[in-house]
C-alpha atoms as a PDB file:
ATOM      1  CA  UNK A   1     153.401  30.575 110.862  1.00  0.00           C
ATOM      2  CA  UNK A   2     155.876  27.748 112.274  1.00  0.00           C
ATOM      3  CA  UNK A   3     158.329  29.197 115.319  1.00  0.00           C
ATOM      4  CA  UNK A   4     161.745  30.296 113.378  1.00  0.00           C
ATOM      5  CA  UNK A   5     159.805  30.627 109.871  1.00  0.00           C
ATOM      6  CA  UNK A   6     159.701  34.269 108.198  1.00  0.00           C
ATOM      7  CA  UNK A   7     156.799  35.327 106.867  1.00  0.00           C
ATOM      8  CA  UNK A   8     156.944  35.991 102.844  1.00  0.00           C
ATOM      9  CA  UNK A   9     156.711  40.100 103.983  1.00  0.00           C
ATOM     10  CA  UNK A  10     159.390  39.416 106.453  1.00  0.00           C
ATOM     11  CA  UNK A  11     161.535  38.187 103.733  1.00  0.00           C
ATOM     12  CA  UNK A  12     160.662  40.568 101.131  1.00  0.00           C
ATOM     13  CA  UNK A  13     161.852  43.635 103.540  1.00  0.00           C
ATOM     14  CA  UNK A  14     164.680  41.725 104.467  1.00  0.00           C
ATOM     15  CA  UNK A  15     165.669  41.255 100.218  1.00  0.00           C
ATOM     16  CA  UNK A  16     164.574  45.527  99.885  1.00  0.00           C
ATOM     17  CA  UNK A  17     166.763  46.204 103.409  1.00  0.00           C
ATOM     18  CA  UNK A  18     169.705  44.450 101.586  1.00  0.00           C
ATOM     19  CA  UNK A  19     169.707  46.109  98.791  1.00  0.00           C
ATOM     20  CA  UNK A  20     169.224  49.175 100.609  1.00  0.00           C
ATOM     21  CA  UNK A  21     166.195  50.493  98.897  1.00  0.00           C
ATOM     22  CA  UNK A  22     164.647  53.452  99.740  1.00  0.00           C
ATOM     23  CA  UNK A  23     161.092  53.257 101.390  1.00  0.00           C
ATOM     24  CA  UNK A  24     158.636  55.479 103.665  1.00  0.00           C
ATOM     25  CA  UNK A  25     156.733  54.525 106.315  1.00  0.00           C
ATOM     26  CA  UNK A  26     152.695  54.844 105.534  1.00  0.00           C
ATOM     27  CA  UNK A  27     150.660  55.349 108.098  1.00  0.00           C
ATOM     28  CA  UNK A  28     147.057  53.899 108.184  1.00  0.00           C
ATOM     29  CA  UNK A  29     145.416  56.317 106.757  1.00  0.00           C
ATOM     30  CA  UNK A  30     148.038  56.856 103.851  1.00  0.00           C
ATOM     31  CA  UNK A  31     147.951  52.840 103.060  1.00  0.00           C
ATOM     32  CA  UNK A  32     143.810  53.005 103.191  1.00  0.00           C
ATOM     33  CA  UNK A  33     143.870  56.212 100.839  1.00  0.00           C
ATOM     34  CA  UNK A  34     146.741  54.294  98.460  1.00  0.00           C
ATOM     35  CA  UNK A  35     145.122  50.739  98.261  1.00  0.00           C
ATOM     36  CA  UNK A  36     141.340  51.745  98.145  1.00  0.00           C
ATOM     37  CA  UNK A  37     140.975  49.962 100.776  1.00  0.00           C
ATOM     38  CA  UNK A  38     138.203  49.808 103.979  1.00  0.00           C
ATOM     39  CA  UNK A  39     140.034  49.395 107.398  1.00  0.00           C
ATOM     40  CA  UNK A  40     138.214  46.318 108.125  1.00  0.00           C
ATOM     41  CA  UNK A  41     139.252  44.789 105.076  1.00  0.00           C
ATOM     42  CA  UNK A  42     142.894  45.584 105.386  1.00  0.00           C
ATOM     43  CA  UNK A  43     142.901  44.589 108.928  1.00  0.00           C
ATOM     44  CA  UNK A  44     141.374  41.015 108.123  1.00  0.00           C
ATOM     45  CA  UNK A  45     143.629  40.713 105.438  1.00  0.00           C
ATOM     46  CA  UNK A  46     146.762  41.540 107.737  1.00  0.00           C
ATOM     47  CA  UNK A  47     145.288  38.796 109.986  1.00  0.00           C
ATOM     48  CA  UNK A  48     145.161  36.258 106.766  1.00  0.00           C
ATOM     49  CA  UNK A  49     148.519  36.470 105.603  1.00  0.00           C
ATOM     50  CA  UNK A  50     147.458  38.254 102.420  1.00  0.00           C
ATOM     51  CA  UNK A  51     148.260  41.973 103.202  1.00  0.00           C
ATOM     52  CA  UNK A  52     151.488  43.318 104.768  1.00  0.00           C
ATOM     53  CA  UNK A  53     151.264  43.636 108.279  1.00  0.00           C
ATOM     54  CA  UNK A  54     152.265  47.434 109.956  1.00  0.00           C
ATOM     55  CA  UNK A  55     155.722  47.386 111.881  1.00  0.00           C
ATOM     56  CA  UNK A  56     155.904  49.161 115.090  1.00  0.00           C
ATOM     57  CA  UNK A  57     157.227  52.296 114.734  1.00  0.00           C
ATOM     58  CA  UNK A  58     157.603  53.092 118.728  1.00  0.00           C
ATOM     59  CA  UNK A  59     155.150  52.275 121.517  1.00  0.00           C
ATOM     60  CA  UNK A  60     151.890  54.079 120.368  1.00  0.00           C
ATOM     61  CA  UNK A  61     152.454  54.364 116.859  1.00  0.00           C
ATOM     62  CA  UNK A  62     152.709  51.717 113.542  1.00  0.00           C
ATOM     63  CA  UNK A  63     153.499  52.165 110.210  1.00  0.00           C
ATOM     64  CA  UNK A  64     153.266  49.927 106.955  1.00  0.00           C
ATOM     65  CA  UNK A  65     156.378  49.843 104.666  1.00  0.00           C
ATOM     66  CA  UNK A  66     155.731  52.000 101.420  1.00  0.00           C
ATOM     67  CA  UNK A  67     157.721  48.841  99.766  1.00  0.00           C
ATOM     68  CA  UNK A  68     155.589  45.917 100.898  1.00  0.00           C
ATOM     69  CA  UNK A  69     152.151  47.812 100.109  1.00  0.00           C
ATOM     70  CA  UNK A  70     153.182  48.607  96.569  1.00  0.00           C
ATOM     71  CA  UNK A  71     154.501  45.036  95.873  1.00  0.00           C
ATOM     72  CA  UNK A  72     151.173  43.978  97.146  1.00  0.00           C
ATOM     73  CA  UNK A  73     149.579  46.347  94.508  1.00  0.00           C
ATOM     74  CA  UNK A  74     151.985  44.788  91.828  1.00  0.00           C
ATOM     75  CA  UNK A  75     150.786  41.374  92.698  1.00  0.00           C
ATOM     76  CA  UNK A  76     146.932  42.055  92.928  1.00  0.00           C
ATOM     77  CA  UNK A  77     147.243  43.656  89.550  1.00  0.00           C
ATOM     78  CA  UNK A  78     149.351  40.893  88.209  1.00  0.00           C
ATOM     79  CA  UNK A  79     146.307  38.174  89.521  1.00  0.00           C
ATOM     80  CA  UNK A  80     143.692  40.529  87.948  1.00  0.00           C
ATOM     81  CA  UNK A  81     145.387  40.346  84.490  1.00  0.00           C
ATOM     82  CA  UNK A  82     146.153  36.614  84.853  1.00  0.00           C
ATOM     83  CA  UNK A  83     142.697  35.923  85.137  1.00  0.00           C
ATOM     84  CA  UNK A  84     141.523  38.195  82.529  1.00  0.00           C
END
Protein backbone atom coordinates (compact mmCIF):
# COMPACT_ATOMS: atom_id res chain seq x y z
CA UNK A 1 0.00 0.00 0.00
CA UNK A 2 1.30 3.57 -1.30
CA UNK A 3 2.26 6.13 1.85
CA UNK A 4 -1.15 8.30 2.41
CA UNK A 5 -3.40 5.48 0.64
CA UNK A 6 -6.18 3.70 2.91
CA UNK A 7 -6.54 0.37 2.67
CA UNK A 8 -10.19 -0.83 1.28
CA UNK A 9 -10.78 -2.11 5.31
CA UNK A 10 -9.54 1.21 6.40
CA UNK A 11 -12.16 2.81 4.37
CA UNK A 12 -14.91 0.51 4.98
CA UNK A 13 -14.61 1.21 8.98
CA UNK A 14 -14.21 4.66 8.29
CA UNK A 15 -17.94 4.54 5.96
CA UNK A 16 -19.47 2.02 9.26
CA UNK A 17 -17.70 4.73 11.95
CA UNK A 18 -19.68 7.47 10.05
CA UNK A 19 -22.65 6.15 10.09
CA UNK A 20 -22.17 5.18 13.52
CA UNK A 21 -22.90 1.54 13.29
CA UNK A 22 -22.76 -0.62 15.97
CA UNK A 23 -19.90 -3.30 16.02
CA UNK A 24 -17.92 -5.64 18.62
CA UNK A 25 -14.59 -6.30 18.78
CA UNK A 26 -13.75 -10.26 17.99
CA UNK A 27 -11.01 -11.56 19.34
CA UNK A 28 -8.93 -14.30 17.53
CA UNK A 29 -10.41 -16.98 18.62
CA UNK A 30 -14.07 -15.60 18.09
CA UNK A 31 -13.10 -14.54 14.26
CA UNK A 32 -11.40 -18.29 13.76
CA UNK A 33 -14.64 -19.96 15.35
CA UNK A 34 -16.99 -17.38 13.03
CA UNK A 35 -15.10 -17.70 9.62
CA UNK A 36 -14.08 -21.48 9.79
CA UNK A 37 -11.06 -20.48 9.50
CA UNK A 38 -7.24 -22.05 10.47
CA UNK A 39 -4.98 -19.32 12.11
CA UNK A 40 -2.43 -19.73 9.53
CA UNK A 41 -4.76 -19.12 6.90
CA UNK A 42 -6.28 -16.02 8.35
CA UNK A 43 -2.96 -14.70 9.24
CA UNK A 44 -1.60 -15.10 5.53
CA UNK A 45 -4.60 -13.70 4.34
CA UNK A 46 -4.28 -10.53 6.70
CA UNK A 47 -0.74 -10.31 5.22
CA UNK A 48 -2.34 -10.46 1.45
CA UNK A 49 -4.73 -7.82 1.62
CA UNK A 50 -7.65 -10.25 1.40
CA UNK A 51 -8.80 -10.57 5.10
CA UNK A 52 -9.33 -7.68 7.56
CA UNK A 53 -6.46 -7.03 9.52
CA UNK A 54 -6.98 -6.94 13.76
CA UNK A 55 -6.75 -3.29 15.25
CA UNK A 56 -4.88 -2.84 18.38
CA UNK A 57 -6.94 -2.80 21.10
CA UNK A 58 -4.11 -1.63 23.81
CA UNK A 59 -0.50 -2.80 24.07
CA UNK A 60 -0.86 -6.66 24.49
CA UNK A 61 -4.10 -7.21 23.11
CA UNK A 62 -5.89 -7.00 19.26
CA UNK A 63 -9.14 -7.35 18.14
CA UNK A 64 -10.85 -7.70 14.58
CA UNK A 65 -13.95 -5.50 13.91
CA UNK A 66 -17.23 -7.70 14.05
CA UNK A 67 -18.14 -5.30 10.88
CA UNK A 68 -15.19 -5.92 8.57
CA UNK A 69 -15.22 -9.88 9.22
CA UNK A 70 -18.88 -10.18 8.34
CA UNK A 71 -18.56 -7.99 5.17
CA UNK A 72 -15.76 -10.28 4.33
CA UNK A 73 -18.24 -13.24 4.78
CA UNK A 74 -20.80 -11.28 2.54
CA UNK A 75 -18.25 -10.97 -0.15
CA UNK A 76 -16.79 -14.61 -0.11
CA UNK A 77 -20.34 -15.79 -0.35
CA UNK A 78 -21.19 -13.33 -3.01
CA UNK A 79 -17.81 -14.80 -5.21
CA UNK A 80 -19.00 -18.38 -4.41
CA UNK A 81 -22.47 -17.74 -5.98
CA UNK A 82 -20.99 -15.69 -8.86
CA UNK A 83 -19.10 -18.50 -9.90
CA UNK A 84 -21.69 -21.03 -9.44
Amino acid sequence: MSEGRKSDWQVRLDQALEAKQAFEYWREPQVLQVTGLRRSSMRAMVQAGSFPPPLKLSERSSGWVSLLVQEWQRQRITQHQQAA
